[in-house]
PDB file of N, CA and C in Angstrom:
ATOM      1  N   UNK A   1      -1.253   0.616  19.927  1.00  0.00           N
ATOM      2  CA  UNK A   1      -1.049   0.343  18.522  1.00  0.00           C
ATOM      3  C   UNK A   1      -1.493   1.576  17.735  1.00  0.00           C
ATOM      4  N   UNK A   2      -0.791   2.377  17.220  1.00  0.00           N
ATOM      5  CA  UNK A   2      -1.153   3.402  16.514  1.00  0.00           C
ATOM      6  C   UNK A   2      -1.735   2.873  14.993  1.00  0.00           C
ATOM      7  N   UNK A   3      -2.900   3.236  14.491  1.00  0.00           N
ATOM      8  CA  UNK A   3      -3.974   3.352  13.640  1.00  0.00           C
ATOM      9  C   UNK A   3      -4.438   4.423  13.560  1.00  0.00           C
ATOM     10  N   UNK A   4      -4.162   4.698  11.931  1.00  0.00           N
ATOM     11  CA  UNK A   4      -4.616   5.575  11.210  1.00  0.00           C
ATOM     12  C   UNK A   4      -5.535   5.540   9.916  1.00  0.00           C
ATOM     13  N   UNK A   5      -6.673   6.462  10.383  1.00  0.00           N
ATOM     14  CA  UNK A   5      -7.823   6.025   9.732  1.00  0.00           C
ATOM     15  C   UNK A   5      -7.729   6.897   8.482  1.00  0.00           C
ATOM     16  N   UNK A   6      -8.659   6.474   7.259  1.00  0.00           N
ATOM     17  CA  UNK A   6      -8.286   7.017   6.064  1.00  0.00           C
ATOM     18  C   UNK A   6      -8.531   8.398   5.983  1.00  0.00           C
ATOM     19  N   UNK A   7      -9.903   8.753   7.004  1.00  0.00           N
ATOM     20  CA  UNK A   7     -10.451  10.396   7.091  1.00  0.00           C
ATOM     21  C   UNK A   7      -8.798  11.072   7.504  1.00  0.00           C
ATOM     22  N   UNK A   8      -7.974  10.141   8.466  1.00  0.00           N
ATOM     23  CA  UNK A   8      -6.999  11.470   9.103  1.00  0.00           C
ATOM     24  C   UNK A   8      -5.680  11.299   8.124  1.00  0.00           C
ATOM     25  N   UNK A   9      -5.768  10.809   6.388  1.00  0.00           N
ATOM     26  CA  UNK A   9      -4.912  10.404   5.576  1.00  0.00           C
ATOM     27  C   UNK A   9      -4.406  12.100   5.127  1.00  0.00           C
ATOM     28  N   UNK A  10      -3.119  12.390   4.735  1.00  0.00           N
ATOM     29  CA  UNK A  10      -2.875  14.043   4.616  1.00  0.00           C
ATOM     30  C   UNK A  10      -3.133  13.409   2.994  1.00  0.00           C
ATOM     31  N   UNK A  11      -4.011  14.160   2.183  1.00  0.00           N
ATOM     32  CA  UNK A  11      -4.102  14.534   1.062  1.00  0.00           C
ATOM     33  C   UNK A  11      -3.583  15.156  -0.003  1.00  0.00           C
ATOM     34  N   UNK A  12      -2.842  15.500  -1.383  1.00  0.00           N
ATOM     35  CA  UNK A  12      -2.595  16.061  -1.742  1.00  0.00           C
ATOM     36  C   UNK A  12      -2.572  15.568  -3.506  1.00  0.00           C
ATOM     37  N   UNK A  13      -2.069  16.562  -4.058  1.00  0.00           N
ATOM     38  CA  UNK A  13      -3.069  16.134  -5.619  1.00  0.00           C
ATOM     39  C   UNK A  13      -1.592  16.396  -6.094  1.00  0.00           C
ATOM     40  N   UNK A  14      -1.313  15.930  -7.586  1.00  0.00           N
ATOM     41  CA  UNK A  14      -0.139  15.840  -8.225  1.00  0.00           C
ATOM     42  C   UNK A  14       0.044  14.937  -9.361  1.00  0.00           C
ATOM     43  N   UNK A  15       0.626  15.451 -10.452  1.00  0.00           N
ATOM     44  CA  UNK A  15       0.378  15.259 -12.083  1.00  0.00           C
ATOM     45  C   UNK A  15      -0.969  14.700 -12.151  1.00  0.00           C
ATOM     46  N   UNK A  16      -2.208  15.079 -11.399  1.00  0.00           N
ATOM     47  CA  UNK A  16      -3.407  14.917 -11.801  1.00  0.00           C
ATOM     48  C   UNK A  16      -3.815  13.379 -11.143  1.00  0.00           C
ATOM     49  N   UNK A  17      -3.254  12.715  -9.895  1.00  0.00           N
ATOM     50  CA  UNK A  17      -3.402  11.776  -9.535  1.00  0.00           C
ATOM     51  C   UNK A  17      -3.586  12.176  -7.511  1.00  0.00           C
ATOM     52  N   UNK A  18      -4.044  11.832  -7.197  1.00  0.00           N
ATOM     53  CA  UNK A  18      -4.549  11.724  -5.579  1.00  0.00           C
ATOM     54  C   UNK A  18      -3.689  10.924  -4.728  1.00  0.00           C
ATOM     55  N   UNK A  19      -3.022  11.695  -3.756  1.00  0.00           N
ATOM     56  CA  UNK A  19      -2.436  11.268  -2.853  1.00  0.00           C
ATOM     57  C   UNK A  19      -2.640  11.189  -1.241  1.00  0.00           C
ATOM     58  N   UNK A  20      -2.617  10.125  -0.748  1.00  0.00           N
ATOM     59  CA  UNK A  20      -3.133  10.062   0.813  1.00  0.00           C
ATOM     60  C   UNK A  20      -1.982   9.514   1.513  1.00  0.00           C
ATOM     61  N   UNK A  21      -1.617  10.043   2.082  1.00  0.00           N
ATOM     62  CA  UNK A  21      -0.770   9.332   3.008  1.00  0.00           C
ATOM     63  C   UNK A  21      -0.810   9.506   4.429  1.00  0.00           C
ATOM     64  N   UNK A  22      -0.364   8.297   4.392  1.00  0.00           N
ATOM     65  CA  UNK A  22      -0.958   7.320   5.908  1.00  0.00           C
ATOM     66  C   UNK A  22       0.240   7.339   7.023  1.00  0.00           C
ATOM     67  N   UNK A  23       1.415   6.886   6.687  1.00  0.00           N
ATOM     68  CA  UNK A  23       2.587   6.893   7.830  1.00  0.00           C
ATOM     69  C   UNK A  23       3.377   7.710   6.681  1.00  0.00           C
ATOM     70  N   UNK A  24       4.799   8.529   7.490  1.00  0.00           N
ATOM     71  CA  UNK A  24       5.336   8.961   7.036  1.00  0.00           C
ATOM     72  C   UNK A  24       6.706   9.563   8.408  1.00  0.00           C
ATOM     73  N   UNK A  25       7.580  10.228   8.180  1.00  0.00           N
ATOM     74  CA  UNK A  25       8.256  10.683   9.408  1.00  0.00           C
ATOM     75  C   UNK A  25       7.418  11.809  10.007  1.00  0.00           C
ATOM     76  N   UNK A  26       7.051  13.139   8.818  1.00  0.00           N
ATOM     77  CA  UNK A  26       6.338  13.515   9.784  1.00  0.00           C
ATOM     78  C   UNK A  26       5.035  13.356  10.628  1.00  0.00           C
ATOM     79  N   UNK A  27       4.543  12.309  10.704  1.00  0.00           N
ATOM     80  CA  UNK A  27       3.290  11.703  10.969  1.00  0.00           C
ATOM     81  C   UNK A  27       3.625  10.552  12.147  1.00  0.00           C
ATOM     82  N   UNK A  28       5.160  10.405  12.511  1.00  0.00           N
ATOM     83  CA  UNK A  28       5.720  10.019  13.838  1.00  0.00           C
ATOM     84  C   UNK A  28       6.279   8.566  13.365  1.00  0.00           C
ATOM     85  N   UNK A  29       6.595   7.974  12.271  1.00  0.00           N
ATOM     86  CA  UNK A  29       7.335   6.875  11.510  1.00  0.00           C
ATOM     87  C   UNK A  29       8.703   7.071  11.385  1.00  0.00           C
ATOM     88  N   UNK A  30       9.049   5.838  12.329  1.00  0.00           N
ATOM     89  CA  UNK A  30      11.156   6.154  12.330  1.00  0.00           C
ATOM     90  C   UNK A  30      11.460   5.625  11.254  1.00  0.00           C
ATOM     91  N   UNK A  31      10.737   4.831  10.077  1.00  0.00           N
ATOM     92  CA  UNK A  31      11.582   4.008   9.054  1.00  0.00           C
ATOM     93  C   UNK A  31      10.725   4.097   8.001  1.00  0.00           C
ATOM     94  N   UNK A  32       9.255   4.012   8.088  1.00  0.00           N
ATOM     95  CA  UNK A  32       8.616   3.507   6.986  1.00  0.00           C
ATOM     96  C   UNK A  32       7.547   4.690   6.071  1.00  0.00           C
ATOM     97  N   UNK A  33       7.586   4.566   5.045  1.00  0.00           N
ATOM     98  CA  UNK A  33       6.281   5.446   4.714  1.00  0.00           C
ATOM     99  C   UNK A  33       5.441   4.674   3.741  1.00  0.00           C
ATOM    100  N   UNK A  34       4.315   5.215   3.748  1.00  0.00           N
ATOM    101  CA  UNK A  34       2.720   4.226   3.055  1.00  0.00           C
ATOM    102  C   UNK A  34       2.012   5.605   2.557  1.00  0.00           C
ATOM    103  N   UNK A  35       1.148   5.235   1.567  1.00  0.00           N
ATOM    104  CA  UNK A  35      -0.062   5.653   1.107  1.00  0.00           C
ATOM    105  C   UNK A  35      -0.277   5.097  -0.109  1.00  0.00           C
ATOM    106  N   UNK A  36      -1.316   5.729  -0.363  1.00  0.00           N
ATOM    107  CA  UNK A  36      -2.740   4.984  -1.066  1.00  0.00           C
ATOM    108  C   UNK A  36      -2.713   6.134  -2.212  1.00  0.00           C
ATOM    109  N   UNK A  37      -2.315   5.901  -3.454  1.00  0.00           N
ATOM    110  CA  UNK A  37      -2.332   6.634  -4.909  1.00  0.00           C
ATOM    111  C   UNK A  37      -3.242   5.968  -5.641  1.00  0.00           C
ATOM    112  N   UNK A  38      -4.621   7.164  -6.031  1.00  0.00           N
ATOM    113  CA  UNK A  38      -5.800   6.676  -6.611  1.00  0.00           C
ATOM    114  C   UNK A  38      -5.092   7.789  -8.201  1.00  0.00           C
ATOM    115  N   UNK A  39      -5.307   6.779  -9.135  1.00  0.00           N
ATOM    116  CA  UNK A  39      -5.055   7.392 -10.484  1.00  0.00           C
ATOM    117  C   UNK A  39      -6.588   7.456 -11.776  1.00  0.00           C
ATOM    118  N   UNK A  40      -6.373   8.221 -12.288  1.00  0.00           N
ATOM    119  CA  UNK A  40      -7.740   8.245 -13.016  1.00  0.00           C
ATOM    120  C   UNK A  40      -7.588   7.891 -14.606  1.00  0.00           C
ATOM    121  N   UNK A  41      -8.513   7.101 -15.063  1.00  0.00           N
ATOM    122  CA  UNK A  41      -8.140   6.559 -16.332  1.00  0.00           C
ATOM    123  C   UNK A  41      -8.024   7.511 -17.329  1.00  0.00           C
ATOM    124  N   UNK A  42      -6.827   6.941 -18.074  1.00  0.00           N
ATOM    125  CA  UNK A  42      -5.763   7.518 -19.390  1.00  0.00           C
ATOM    126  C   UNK A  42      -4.949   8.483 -18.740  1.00  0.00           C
ATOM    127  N   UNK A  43      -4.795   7.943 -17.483  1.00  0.00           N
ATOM    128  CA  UNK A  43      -3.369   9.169 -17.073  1.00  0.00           C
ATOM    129  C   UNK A  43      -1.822   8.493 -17.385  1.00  0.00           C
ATOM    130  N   UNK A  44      -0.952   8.871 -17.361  1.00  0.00           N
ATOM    131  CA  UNK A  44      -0.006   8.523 -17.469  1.00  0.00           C
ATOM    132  C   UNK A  44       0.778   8.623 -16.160  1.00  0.00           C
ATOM    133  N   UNK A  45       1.943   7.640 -15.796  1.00  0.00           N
ATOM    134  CA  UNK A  45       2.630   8.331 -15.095  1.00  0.00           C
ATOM    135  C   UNK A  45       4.250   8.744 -15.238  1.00  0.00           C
ATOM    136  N   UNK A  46       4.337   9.898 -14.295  1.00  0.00           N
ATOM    137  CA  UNK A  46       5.969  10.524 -14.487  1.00  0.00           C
ATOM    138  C   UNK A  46       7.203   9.149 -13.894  1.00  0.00           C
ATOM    139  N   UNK A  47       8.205   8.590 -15.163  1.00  0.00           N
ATOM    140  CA  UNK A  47       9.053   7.853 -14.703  1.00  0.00           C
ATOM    141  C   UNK A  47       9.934   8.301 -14.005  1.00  0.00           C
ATOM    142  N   UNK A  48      10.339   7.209 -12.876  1.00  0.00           N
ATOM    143  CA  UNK A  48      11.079   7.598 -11.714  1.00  0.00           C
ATOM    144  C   UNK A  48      12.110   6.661 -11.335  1.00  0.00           C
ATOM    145  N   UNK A  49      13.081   6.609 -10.673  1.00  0.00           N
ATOM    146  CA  UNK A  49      13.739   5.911  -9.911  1.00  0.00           C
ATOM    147  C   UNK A  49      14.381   5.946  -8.567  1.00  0.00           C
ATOM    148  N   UNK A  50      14.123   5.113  -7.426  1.00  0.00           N
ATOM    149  CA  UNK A  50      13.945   5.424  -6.421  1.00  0.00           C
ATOM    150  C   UNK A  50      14.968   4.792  -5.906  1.00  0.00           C
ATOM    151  N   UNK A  51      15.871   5.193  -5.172  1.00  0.00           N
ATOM    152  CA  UNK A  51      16.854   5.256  -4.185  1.00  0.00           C
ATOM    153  C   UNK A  51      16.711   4.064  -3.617  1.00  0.00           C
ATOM    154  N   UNK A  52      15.922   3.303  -3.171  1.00  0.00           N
ATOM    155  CA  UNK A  52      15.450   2.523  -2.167  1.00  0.00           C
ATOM    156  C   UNK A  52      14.014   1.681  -2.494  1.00  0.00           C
ATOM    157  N   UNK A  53      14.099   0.563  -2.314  1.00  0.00           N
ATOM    158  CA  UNK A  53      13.114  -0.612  -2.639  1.00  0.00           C
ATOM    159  C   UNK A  53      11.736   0.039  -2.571  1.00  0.00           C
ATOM    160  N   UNK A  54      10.692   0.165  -3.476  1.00  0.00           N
ATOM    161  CA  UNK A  54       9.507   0.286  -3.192  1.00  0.00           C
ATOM    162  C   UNK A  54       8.363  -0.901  -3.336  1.00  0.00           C
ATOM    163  N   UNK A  55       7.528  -0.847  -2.560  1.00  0.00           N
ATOM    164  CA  UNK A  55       6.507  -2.002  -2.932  1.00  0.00           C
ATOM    165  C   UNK A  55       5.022  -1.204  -3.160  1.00  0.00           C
ATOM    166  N   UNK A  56       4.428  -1.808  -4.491  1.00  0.00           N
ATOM    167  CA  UNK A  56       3.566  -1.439  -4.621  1.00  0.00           C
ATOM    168  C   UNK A  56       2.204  -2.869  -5.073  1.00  0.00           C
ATOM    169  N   UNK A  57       1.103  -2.153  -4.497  1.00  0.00           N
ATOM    170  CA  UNK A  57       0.395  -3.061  -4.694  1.00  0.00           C
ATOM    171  C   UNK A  57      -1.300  -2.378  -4.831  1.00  0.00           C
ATOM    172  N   UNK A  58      -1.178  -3.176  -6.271  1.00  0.00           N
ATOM    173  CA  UNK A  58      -2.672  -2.538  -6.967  1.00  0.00           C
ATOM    174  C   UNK A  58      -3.925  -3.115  -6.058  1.00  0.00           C
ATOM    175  N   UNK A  59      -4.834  -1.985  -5.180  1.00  0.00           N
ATOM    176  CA  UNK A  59      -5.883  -2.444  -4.639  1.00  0.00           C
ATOM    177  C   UNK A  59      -7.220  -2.719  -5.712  1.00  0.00           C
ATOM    178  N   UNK A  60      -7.246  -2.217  -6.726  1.00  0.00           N
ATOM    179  CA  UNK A  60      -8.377  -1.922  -7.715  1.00  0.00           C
ATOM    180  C   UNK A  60      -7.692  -0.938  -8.966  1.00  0.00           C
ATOM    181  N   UNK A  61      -8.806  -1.915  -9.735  1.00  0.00           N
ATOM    182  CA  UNK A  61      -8.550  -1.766 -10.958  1.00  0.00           C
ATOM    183  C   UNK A  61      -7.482  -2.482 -11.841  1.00  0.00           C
ATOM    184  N   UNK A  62      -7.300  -2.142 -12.933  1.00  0.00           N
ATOM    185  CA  UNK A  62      -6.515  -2.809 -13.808  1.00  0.00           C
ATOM    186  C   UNK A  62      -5.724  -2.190 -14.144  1.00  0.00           C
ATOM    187  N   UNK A  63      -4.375  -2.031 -14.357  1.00  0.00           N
ATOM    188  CA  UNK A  63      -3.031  -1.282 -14.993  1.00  0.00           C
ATOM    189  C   UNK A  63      -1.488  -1.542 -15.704  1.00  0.00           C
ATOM    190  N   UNK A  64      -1.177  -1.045 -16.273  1.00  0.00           N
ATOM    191  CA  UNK A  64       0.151  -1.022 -17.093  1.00  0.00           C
ATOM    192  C   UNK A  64       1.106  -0.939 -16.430  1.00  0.00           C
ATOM    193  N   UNK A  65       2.227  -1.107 -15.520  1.00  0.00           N
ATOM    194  CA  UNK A  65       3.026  -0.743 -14.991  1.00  0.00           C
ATOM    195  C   UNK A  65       4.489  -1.131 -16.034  1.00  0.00           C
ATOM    196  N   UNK A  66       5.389   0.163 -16.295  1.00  0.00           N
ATOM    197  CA  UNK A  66       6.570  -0.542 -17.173  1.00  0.00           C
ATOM    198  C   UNK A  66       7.743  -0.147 -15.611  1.00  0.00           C
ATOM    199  N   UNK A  67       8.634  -1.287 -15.699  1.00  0.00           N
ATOM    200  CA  UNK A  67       9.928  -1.452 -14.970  1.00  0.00           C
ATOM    201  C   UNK A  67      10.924  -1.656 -15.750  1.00  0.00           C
ATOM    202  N   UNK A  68      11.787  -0.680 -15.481  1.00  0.00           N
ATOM    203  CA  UNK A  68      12.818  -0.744 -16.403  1.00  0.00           C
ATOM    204  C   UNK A  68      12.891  -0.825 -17.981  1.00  0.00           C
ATOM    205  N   UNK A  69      11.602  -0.298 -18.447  1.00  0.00           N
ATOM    206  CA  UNK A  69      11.248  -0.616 -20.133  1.00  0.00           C
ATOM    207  C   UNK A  69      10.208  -1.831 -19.557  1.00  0.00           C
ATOM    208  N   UNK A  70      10.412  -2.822 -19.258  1.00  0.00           N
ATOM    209  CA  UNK A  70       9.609  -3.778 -19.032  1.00  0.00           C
ATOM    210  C   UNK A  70       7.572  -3.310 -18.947  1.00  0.00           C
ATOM    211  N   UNK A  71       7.232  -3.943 -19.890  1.00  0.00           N
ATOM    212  CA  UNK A  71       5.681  -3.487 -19.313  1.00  0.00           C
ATOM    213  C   UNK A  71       4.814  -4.802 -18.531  1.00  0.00           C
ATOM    214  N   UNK A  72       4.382  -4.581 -18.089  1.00  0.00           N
ATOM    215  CA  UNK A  72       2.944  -5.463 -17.273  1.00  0.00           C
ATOM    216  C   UNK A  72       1.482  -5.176 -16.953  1.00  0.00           C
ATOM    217  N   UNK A  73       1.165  -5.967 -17.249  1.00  0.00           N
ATOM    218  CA  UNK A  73      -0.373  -5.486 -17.091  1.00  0.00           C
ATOM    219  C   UNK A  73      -0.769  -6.639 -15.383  1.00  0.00           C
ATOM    220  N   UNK A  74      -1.574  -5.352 -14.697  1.00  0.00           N
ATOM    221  CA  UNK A  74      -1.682  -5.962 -13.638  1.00  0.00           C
ATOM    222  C   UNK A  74      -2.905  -5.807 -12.604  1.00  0.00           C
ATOM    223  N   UNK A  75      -3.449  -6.778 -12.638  1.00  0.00           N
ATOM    224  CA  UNK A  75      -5.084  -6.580 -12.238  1.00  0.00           C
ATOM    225  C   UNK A  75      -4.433  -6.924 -10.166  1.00  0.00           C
ATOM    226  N   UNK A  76      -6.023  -6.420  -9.928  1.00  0.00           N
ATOM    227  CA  UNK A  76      -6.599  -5.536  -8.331  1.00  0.00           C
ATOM    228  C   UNK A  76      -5.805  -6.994  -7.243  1.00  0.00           C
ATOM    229  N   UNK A  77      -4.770  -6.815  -6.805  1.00  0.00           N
ATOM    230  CA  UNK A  77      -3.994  -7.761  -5.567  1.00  0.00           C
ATOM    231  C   UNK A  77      -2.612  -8.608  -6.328  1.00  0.00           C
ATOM    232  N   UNK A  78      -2.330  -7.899  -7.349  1.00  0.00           N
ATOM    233  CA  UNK A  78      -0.636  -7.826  -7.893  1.00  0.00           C
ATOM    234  C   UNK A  78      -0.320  -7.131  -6.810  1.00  0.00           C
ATOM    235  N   UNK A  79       1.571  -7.336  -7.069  1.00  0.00           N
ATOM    236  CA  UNK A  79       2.140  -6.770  -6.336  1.00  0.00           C
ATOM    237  C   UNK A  79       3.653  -6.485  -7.205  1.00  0.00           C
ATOM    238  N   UNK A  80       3.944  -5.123  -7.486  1.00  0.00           N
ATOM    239  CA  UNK A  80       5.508  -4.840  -7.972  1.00  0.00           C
ATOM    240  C   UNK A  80       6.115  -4.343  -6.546  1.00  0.00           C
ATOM    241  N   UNK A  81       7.502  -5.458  -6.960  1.00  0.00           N
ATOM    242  CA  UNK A  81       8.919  -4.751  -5.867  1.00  0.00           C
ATOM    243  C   UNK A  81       9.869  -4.104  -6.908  1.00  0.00           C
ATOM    244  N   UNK A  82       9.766  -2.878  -6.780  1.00  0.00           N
ATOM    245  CA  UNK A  82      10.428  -2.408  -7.648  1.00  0.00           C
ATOM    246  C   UNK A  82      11.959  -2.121  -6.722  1.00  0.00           C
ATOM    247  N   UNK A  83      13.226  -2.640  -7.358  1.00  0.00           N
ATOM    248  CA  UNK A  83      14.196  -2.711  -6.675  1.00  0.00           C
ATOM    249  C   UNK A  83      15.062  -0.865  -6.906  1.00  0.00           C
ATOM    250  N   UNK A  84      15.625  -0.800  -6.066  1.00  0.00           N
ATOM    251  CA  UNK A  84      16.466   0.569  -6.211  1.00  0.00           C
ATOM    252  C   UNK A  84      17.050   0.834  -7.565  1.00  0.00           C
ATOM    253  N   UNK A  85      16.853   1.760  -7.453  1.00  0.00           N
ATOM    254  CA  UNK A  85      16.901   2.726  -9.128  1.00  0.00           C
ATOM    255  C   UNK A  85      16.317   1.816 -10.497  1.00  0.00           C
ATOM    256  N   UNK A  86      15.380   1.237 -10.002  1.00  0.00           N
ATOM    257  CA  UNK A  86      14.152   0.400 -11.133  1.00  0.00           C
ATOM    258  C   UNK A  86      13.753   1.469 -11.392  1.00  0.00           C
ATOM    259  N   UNK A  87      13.779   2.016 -12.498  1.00  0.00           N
ATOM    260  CA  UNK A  87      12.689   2.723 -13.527  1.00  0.00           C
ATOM    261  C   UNK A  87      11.832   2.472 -13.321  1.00  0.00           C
ATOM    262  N   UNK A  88      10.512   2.669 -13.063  1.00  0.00           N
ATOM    263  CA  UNK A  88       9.172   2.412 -13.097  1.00  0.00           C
ATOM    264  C   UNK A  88       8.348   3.802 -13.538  1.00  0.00           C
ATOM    265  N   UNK A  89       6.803   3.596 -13.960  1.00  0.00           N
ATOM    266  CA  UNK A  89       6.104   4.241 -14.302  1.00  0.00           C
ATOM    267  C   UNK A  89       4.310   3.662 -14.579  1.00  0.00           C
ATOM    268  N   UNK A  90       3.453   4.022 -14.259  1.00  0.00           N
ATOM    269  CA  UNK A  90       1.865   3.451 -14.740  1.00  0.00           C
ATOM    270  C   UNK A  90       1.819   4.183 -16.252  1.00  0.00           C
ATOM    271  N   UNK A  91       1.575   3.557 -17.206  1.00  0.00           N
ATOM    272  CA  UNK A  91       1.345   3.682 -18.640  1.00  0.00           C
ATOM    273  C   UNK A  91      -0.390   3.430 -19.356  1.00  0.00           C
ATOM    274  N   UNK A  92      -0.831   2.985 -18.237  1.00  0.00           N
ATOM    275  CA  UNK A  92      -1.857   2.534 -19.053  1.00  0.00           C
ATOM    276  C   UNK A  92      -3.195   2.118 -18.196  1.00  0.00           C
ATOM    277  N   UNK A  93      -4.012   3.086 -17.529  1.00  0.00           N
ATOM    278  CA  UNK A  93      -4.856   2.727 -16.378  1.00  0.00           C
ATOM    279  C   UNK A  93      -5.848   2.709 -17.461  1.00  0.00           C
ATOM    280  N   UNK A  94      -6.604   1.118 -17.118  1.00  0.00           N
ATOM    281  CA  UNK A  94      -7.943   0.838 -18.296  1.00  0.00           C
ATOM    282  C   UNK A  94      -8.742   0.717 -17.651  1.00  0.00           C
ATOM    283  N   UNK A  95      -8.630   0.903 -16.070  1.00  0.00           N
ATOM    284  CA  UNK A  95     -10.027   1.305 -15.019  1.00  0.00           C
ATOM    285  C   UNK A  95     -10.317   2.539 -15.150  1.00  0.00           C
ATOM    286  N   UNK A  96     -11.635   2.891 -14.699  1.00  0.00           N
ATOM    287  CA  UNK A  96     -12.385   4.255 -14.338  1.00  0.00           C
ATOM    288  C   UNK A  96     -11.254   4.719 -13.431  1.00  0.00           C
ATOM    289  N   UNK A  97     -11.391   4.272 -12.564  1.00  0.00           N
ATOM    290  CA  UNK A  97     -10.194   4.556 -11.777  1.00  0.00           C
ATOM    291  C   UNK A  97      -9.355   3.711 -11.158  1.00  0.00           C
ATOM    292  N   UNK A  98      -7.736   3.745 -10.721  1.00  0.00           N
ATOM    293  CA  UNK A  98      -7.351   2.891 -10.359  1.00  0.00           C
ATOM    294  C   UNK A  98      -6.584   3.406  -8.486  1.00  0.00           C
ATOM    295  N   UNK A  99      -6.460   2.154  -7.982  1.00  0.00           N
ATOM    296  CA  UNK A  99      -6.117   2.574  -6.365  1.00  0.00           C
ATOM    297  C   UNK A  99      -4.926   2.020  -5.954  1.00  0.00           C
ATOM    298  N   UNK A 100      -3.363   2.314  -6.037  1.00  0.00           N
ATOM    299  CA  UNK A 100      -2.322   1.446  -5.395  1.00  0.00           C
ATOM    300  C   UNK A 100      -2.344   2.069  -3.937  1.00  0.00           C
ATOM    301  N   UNK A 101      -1.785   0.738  -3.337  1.00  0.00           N
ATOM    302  CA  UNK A 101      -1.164   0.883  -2.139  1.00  0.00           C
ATOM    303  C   UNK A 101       0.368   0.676  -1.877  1.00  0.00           C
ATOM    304  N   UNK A 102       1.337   2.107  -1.651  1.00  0.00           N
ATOM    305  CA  UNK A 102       2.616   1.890  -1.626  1.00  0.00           C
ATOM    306  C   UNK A 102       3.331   2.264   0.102  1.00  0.00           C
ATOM    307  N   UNK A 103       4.602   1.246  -0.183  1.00  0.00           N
ATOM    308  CA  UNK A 103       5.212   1.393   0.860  1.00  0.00           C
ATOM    309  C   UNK A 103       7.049   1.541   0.122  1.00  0.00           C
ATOM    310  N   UNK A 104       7.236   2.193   1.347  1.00  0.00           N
ATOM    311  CA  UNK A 104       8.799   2.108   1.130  1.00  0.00           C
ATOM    312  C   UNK A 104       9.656   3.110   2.327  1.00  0.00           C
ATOM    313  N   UNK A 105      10.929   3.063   2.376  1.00  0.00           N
ATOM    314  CA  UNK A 105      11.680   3.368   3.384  1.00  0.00           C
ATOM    315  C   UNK A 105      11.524   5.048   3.296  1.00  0.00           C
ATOM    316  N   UNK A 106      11.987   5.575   4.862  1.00  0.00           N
ATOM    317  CA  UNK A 106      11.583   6.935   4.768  1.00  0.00           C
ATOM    318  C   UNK A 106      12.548   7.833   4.194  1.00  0.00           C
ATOM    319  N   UNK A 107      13.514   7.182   3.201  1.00  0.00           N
ATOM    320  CA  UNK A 107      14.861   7.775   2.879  1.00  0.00           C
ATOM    321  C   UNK A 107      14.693   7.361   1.296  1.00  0.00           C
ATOM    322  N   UNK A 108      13.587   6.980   1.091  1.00  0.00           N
ATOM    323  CA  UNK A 108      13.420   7.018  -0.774  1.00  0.00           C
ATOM    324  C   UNK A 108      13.331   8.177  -0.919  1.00  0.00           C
ATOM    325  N   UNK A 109      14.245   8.409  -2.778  1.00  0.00           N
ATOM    326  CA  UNK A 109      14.591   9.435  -3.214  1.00  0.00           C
ATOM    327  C   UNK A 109      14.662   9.449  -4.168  1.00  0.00           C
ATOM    328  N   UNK A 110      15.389  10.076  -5.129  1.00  0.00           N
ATOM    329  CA  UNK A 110      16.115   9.659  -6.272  1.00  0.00           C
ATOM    330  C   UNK A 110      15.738  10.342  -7.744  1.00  0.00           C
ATOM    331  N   UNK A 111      16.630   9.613  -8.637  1.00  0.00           N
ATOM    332  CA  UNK A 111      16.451  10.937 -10.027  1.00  0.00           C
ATOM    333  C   UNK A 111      14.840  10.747 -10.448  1.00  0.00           C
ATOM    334  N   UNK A 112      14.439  11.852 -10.469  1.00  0.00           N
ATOM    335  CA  UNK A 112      12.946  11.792 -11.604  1.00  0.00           C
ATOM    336  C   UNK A 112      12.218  11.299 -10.512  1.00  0.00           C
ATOM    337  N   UNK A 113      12.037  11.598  -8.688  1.00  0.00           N
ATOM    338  CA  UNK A 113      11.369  11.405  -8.384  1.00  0.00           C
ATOM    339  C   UNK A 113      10.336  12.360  -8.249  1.00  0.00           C
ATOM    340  N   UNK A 114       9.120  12.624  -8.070  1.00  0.00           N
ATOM    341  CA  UNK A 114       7.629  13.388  -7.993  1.00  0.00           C
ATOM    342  C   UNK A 114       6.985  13.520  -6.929  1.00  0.00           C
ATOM    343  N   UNK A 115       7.339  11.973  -6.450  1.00  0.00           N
ATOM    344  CA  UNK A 115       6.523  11.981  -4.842  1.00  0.00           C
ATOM    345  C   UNK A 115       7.034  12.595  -3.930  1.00  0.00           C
ATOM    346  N   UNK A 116       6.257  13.682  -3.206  1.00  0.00           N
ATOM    347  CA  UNK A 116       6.572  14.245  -1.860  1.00  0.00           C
ATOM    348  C   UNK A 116       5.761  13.807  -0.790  1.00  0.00           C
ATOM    349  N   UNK A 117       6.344  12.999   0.458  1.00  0.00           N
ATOM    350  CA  UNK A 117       5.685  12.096   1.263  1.00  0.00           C
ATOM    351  C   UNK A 117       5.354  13.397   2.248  1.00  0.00           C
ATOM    352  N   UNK A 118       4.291  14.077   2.735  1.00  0.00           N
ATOM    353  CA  UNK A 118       4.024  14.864   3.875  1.00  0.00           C
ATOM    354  C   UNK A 118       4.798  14.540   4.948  1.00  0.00           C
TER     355      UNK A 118
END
């Protein structure tokens, strides 16, 4: 059973938010990719739309998430499915800091995307 621990997570920093990621293709994943985006309060985030279903799910803290224009406020074990080419964006982190956990296929893409999966 391959397990991967958070020390061996590849790191990387971007519009001022922390990125770890956990599975990915290059990290030996035929389909799926994951990590863990820690954001720091009053950041904003860059809107995107993604090719392919993402799931995200707030481990901590409290946050704004808008979909499609849509806003939500969404405390620590919500969960957004944001469907293909859903607009999404975090607008409004009112934690010190906040921690999602995302997944999605290894072929997400799309206009106004930011994330580069290692």
């Amino acid at each position: 059973m391959p397990v991967i621990r958070s020390a061996d997570a590849a790191v990387h920093q971007a519009h001022g938010s922390t990125f770890s990621s956990f599975v990915a293709p290059s990290r030996g994943s035929a389909q799926l990719c994951a990590w863990q985006l820690n954001v720091p309060a009053g950041l904003r985030g860059v809107a995107h739309r993604p090719t392919r279903e993402e799931v995200l799910l707030l481990l901590e803290g409290e946050l704004t998430v808008t979909l499609d224009g849509i806003a939500t406020v969404l405390a620590a074990g919500d969960v957004v499915l944001v469907p293909a080419s859903g607009e999404h964006r975090y607008i409004d982190c009112a934690s010190p800091e906040v921690r999602i956990g995302a997944c999605c296929s290894k072929e997400v893409g799309g206009i106004g995307t930011w994330i580069l999966i290692p």
